[in-house]
Protein backbone atom coordinates (compact mmCIF):
# COMPACT_ATOMS: atom_id res chain seq x y z
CA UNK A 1 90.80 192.95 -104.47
CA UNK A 2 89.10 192.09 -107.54
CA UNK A 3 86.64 193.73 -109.94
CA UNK A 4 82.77 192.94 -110.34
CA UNK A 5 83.00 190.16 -108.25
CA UNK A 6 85.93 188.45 -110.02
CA UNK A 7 89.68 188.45 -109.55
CA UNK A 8 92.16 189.82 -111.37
CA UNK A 9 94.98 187.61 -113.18
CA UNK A 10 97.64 189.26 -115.31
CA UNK A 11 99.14 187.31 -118.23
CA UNK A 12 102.14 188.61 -119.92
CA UNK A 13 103.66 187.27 -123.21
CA UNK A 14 106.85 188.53 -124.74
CA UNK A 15 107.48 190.04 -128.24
CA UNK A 16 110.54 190.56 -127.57
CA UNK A 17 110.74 194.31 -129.87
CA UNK A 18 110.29 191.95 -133.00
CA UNK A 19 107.74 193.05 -135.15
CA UNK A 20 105.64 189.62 -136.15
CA UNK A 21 105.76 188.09 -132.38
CA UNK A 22 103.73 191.35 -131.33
CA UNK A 23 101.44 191.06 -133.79
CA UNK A 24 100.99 186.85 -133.12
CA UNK A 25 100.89 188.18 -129.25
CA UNK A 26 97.94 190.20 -129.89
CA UNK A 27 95.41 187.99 -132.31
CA UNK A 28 95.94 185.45 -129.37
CA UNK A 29 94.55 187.79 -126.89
CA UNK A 30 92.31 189.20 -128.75
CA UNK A 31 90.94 185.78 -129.16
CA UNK A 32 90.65 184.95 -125.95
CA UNK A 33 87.47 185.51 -124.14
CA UNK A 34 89.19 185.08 -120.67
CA UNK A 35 90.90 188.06 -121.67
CA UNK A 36 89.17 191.60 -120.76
CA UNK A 37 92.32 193.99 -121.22
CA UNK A 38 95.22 194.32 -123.56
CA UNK A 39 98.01 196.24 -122.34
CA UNK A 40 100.49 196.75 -125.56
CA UNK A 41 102.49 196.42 -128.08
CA UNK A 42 104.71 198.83 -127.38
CA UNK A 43 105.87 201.43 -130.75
CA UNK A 44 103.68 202.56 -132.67
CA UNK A 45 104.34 200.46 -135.72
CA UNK A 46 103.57 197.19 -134.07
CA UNK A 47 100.35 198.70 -132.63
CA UNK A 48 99.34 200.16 -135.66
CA UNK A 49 99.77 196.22 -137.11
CA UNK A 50 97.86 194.55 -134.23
CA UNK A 51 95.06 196.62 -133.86
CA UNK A 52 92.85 195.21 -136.89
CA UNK A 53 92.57 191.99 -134.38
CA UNK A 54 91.74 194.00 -131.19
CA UNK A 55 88.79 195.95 -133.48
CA UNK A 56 87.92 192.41 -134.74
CA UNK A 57 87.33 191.00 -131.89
CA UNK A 58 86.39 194.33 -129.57
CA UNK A 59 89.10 193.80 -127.50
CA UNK A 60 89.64 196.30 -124.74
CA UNK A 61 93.63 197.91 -125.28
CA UNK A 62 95.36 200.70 -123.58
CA UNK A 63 98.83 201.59 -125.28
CA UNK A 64 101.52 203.03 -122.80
CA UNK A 65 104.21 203.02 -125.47
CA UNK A 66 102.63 204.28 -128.46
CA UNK A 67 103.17 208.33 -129.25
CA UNK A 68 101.83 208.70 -132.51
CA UNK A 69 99.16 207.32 -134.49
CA UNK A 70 95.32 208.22 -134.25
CA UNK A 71 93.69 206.40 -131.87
CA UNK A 72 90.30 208.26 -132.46
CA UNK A 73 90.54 205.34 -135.47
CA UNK A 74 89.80 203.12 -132.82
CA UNK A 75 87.24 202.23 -131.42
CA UNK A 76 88.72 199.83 -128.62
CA UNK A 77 91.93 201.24 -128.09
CA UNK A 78 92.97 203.73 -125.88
CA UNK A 79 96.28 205.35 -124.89
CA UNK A 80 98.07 206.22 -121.68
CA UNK A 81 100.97 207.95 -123.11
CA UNK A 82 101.66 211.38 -124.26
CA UNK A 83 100.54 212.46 -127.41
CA UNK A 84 103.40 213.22 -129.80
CA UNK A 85 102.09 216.45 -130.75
CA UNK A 86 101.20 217.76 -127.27
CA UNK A 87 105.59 216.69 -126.49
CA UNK A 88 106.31 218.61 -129.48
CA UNK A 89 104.49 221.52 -128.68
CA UNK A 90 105.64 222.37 -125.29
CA UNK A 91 109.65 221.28 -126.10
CA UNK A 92 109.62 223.66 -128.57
CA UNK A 93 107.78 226.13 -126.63
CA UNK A 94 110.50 226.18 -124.27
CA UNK A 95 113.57 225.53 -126.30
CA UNK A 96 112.34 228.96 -127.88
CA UNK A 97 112.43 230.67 -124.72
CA UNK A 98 116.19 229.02 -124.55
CA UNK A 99 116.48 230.83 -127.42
CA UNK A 100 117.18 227.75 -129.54
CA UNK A 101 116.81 228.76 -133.50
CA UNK A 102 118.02 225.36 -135.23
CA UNK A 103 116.94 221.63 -134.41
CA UNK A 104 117.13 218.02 -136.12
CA UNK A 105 116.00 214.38 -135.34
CA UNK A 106 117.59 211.66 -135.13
CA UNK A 107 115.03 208.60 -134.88
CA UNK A 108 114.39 204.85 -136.22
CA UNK A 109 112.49 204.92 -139.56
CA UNK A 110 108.69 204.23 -138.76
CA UNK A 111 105.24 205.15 -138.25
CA UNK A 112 106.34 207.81 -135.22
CA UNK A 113 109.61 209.20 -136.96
CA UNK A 114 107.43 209.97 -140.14
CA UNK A 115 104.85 211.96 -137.60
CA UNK A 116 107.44 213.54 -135.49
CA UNK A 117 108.61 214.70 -139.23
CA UNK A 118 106.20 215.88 -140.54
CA UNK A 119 104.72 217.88 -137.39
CA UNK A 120 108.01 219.30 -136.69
CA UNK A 121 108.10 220.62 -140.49
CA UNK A 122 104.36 222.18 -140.02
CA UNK A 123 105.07 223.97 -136.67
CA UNK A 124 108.92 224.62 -136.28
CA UNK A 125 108.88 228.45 -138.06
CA UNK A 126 105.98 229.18 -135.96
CA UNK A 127 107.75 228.32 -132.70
CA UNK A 128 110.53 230.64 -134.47
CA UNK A 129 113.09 227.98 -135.59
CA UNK A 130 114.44 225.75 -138.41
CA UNK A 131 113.48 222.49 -138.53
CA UNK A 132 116.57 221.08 -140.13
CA UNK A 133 115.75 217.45 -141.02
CA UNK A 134 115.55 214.00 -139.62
CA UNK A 135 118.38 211.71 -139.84
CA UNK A 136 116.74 208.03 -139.89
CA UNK A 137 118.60 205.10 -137.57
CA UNK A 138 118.40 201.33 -137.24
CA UNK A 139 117.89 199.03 -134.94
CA UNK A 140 121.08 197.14 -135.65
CA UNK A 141 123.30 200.19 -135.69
CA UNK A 142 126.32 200.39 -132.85
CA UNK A 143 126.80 204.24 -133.23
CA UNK A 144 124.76 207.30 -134.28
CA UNK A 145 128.27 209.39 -134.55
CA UNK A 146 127.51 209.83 -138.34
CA UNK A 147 123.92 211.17 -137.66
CA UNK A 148 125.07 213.67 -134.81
CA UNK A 149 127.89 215.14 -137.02
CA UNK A 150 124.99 216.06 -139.56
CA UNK A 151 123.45 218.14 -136.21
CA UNK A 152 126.89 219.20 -134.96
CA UNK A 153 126.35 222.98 -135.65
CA UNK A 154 122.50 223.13 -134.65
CA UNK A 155 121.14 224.14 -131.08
CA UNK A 156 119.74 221.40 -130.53
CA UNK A 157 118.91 217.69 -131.47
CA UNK A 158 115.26 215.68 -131.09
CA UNK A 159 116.61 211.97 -130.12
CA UNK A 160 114.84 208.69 -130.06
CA UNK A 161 112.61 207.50 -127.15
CA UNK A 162 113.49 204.01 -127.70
CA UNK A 163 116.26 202.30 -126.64
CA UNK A 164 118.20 203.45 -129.63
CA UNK A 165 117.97 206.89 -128.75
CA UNK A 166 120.82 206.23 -125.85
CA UNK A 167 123.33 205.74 -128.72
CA UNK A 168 122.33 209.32 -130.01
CA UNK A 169 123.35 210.55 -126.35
CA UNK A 170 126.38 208.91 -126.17
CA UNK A 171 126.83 210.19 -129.77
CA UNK A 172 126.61 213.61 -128.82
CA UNK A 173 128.87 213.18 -125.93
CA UNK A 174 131.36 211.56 -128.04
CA UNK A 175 131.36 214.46 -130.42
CA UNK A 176 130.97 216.80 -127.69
CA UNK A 177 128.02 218.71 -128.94
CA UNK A 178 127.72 222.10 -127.99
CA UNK A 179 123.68 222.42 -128.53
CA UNK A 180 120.48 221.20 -126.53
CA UNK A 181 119.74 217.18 -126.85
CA UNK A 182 115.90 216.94 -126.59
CA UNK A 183 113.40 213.63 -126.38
CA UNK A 184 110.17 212.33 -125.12
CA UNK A 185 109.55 210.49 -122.06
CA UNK A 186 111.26 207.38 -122.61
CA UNK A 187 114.56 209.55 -121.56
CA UNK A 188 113.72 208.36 -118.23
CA UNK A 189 115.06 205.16 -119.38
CA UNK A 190 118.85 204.77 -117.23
CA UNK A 191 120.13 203.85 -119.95
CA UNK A 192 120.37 207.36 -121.36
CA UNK A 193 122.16 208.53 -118.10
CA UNK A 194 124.58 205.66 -118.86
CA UNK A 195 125.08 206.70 -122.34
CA UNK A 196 125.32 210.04 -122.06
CA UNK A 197 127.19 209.94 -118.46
CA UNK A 198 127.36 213.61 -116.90
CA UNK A 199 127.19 214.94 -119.97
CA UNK A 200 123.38 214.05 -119.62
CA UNK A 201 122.35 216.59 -117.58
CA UNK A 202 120.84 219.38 -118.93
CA UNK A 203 118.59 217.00 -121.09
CA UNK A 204 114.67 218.21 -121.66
CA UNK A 205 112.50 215.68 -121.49
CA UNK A 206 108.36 215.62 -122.45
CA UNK A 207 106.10 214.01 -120.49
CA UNK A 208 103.59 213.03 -118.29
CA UNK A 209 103.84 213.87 -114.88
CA UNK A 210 107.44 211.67 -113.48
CA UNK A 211 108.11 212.52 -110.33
CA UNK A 212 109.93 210.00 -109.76
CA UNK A 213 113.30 212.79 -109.58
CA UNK A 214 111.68 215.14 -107.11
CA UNK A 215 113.32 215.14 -104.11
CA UNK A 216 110.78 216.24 -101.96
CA UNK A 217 108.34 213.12 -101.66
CA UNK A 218 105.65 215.60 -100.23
CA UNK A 219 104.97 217.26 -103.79
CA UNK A 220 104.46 214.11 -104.78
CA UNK A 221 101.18 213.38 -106.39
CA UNK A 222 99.06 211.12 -103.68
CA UNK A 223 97.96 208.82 -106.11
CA UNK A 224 101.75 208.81 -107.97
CA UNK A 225 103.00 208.20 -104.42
CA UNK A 226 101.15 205.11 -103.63
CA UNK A 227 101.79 203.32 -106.87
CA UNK A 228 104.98 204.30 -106.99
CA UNK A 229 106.01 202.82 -103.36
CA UNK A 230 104.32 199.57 -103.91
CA UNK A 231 106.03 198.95 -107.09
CA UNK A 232 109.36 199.51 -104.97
CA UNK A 233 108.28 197.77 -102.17
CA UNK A 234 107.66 194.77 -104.61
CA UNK A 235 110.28 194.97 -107.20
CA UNK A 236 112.85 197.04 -106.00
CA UNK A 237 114.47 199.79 -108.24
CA UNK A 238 116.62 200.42 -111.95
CA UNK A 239 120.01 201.36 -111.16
CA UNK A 240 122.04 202.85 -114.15
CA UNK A 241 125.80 200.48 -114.19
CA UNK A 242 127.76 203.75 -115.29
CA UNK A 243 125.75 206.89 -114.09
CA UNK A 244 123.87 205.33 -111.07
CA UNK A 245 120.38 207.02 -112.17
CA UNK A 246 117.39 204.91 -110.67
CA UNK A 247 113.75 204.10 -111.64
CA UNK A 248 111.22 202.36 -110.13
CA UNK A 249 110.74 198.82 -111.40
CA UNK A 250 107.14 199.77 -113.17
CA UNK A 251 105.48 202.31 -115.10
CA UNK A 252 102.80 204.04 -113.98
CA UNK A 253 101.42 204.65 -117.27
CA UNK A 254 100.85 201.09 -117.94
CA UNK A 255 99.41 201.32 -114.01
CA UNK A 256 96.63 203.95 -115.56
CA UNK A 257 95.18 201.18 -117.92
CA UNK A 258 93.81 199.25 -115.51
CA UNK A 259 92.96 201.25 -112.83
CA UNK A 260 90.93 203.49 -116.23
CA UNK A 261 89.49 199.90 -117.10
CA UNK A 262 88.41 198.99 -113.23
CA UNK A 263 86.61 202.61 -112.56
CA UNK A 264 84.92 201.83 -116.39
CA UNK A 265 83.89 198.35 -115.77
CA UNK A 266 82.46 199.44 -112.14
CA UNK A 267 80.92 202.59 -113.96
CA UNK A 268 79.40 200.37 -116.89
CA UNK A 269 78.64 197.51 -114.53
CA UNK A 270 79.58 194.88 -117.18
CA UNK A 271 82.36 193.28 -119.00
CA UNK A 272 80.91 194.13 -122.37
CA UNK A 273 83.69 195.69 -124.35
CA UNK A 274 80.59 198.30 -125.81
CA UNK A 275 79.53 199.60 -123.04
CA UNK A 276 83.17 199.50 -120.94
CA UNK A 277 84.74 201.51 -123.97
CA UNK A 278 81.62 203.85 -123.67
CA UNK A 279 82.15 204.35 -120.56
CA UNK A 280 86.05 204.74 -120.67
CA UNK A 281 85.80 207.32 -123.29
CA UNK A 282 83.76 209.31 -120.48
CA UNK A 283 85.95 208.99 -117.80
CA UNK A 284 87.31 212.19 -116.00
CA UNK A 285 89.62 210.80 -113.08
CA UNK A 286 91.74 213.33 -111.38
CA UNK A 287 95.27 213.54 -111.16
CA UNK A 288 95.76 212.81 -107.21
CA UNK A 289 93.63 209.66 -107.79
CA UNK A 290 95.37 207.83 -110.65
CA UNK A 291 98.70 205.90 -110.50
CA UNK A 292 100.47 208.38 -112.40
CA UNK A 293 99.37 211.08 -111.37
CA UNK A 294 97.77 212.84 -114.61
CA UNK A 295 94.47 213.65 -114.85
CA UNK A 296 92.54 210.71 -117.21
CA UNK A 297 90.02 212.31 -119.34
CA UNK A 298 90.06 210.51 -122.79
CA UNK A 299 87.24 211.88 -125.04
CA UNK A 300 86.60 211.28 -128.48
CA UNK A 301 90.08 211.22 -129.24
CA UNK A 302 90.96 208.03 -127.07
CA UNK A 303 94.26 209.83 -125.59
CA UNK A 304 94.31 209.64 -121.61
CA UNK A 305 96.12 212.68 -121.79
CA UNK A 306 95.51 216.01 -122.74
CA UNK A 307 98.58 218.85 -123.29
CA UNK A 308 97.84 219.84 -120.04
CA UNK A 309 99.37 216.72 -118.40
CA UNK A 310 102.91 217.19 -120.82
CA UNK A 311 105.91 218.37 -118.15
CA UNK A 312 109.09 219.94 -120.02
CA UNK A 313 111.82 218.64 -117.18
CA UNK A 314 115.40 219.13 -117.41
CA UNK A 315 118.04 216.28 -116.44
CA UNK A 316 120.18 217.80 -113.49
CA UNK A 317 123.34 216.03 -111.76
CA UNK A 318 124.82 217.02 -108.08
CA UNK A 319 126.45 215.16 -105.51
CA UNK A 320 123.58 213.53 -104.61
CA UNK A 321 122.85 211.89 -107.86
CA UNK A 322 120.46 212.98 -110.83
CA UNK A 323 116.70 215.05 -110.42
CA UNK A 324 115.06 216.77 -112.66
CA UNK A 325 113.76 220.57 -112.60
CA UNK A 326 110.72 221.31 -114.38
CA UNK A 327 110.46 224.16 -117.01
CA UNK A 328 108.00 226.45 -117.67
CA UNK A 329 105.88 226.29 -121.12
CA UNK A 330 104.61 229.38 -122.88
CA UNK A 331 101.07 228.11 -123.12
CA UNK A 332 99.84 231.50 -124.63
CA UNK A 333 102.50 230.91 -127.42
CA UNK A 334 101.63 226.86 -127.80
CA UNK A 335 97.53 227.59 -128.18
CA UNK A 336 98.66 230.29 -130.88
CA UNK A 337 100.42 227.62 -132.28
CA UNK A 338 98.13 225.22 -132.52
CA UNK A 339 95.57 227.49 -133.48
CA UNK A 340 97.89 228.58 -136.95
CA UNK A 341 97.82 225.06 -137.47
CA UNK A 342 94.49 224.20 -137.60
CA UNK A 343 94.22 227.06 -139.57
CA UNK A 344 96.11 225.65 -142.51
CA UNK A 345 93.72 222.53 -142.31
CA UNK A 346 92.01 221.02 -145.72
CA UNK A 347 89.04 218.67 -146.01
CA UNK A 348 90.20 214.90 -145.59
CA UNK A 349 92.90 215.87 -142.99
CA UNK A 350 92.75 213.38 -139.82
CA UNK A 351 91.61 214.78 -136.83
CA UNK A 352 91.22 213.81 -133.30
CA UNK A 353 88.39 215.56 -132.05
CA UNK A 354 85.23 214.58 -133.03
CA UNK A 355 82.91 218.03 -133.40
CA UNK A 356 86.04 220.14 -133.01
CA UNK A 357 86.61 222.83 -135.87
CA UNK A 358 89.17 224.42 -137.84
CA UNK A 359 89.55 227.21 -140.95
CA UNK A 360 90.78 226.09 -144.19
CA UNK A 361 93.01 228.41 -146.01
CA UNK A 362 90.41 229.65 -147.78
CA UNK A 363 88.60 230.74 -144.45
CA UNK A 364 86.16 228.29 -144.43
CA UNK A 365 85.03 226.13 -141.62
CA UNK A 366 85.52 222.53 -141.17
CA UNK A 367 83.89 219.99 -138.52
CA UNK A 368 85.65 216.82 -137.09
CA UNK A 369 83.49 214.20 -138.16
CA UNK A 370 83.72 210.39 -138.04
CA UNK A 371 83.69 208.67 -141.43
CA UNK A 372 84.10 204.98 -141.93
CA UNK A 373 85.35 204.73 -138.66
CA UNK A 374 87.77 207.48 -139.17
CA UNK A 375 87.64 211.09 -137.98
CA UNK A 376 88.25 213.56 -140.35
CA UNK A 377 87.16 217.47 -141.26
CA UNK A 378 84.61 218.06 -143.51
């Protein structure tokens, strides 16, 4: 293998989920001229604290664990994960054809819970529901049983992606919860299997194509397939202690940074972090040819991803262990959606599009535009 000419070494350093080691993690790649590609931090706050040194020092990053933020704010970083908005848009879309009426969230304070918030307050009476509040959790806490029992009459509950989030399953098992539990894609994690045992399935999940579940290896994306049976072949699998739900020993989203970064470098001919983020920001792989298995087409916006690559799959359980069966999303309903939204738009919002437009409340027209690095509509 290699790239250009020169081989590729990974280097991995541990933060260990605490806040100031990912930060110290990052300057000293970032500082490192060796160094071509940062994968991580992983969360959103952490990233959102190390990314000042990756600007500084136009240092190449793709994020495969960071939801929210704005990465059209930078101009270095990219990410491979869903966008929160796009998971928000199609679970809802769905859970309102479920006829769900009532949610909450139950997620750590930070950077992502305040976005999930405040999105899910802007767009939950338009998907036809009430967005009933978000009930903030710790790191350090042993149970979520309080923060359920706030939920325990709604149809359904929004739970963390994180590790955490597994105590908000097992929460709503304890309590035995009669509604809908909800989450991103980190619900692929076994953990939530083993926390929420049986009671698990009939979980909805957002995001990116996981295929992982499917049965039937010959729907399998061809690119999906042949990352996913290396990383088996290599490292073998997850097994859940309690519910015996698998996972393969990688993620393929972290896969799609370099494999983005290699077709980039090869497309821009260089190492120069200008013209490989130009050339990144261009790309527009598709889906069979990438590791995961979504199509990569980042834009102006930095996001891999667009809502056409978000899945809505439900957890199911038989005899022969747990799969998933995907839903379908009301994509007329979604656009509408996001379409009242933008409509409600003032100048100075944030915005992710660069050139992309959207109505005040007053009717009049605003443009995406970059200022001081940022995008915003004017």
């Amino acid at each position: 293998g290699g790239l250009g000419g020169a081989q590729i070494k990974i280097r991995d350093l541990d933060d260990g989920l605490a806040p100031a080691k990912a930060v110290a993690n990052a300057k000293e790649f970032a500082t490192d001229d060796t160094v071509k590609l940062v994968v991580g931090p992983s969360i959103t706050a952490y990233y959102q604290a190390a990314a000042p040194a990756y600007e500084a020092a136009k240092k190449i990053n793709c994020q495969p664990a960071v939801a929210a933020g704005n990465f059209a704010d930078y101009k270095y970083g990219f990410r491979s994960q869903d966008f929160y908005k796009d998971d928000i848009n199609g679970m809802l879309a769905v859970l309102q054809d479920k006829g769900v009426k009532s949610f909450g969230m139950i997620y750590e304070a930070g950077a992502t819970g305040t976005d999930f918030h405040a999105y899910m307050t802007t767009v939950a009476a338009q998907f036809g529901m009430v967005y009933i509040g978000w009930q903030q959790i710790t790191s350090t806490a042993t149970s979520h049983n309080d923060q359920v029992a706030k939920f325990i009459d709604a149809d359904a509950i929004w739970i963390s992606s994180n590790a955490y989030g597994a105590l908000s399953a097992k929460a709503a098992k304890a309590l035995n919860f009669k509604g809908l539990v909800v989450g991103g894609s980190g619900l692929q994690n076994v953990a939530f299997h083993d926390a929420g045992g049986d009671d698990f399935a009939g979980t909805y999940m957002a995001a990116p194509n996981y295929q992982w579940p499917v049965r039937d290896k010959s729907k399998w994306m061809p690119g999906y397939k042949a990352h996913v049976d290396a990383i088996v072949a290599a490292y073998g699998t997850n097994t859940g202690a309690i519910a015996g739900a698998t996972s393969p020993k990688g993620t393929a989203l972290a896969a799609d940074c370099v494999y983005a970064y290699a077709v980039a470098a090869n497309k821009a001919q260089s190492f120069d972090p200008d013209k490989v983020q130009a050339a990144m920001s261009t790309l527009d792989i598709p889906a069979d040819q990438t590791p995961s298995g979504n199509r990569i087409h980042p834009g102006p916006e930095h996001n891999f991803y667009q809502a056409d690559a978000i899945h809505i799959y439900k957890w199911m359980k038989d005899a022969n262990g747990w799969y998933t069966e995907e839903q379908v999303k009301d994509v007329v309903q979604i656009a509408k959606v996001v379409a009242a939204t933008k409509a409600k738009a003032k100048a100075g919002d944030a915005c992710t599009k660069a050139g992309a437009t959207a109505k005040s409340a007053a009717g009049k027209t605003l443009k995406c535009t970059k200022v001081k690095g940022k995008l915003v509509l004017k």
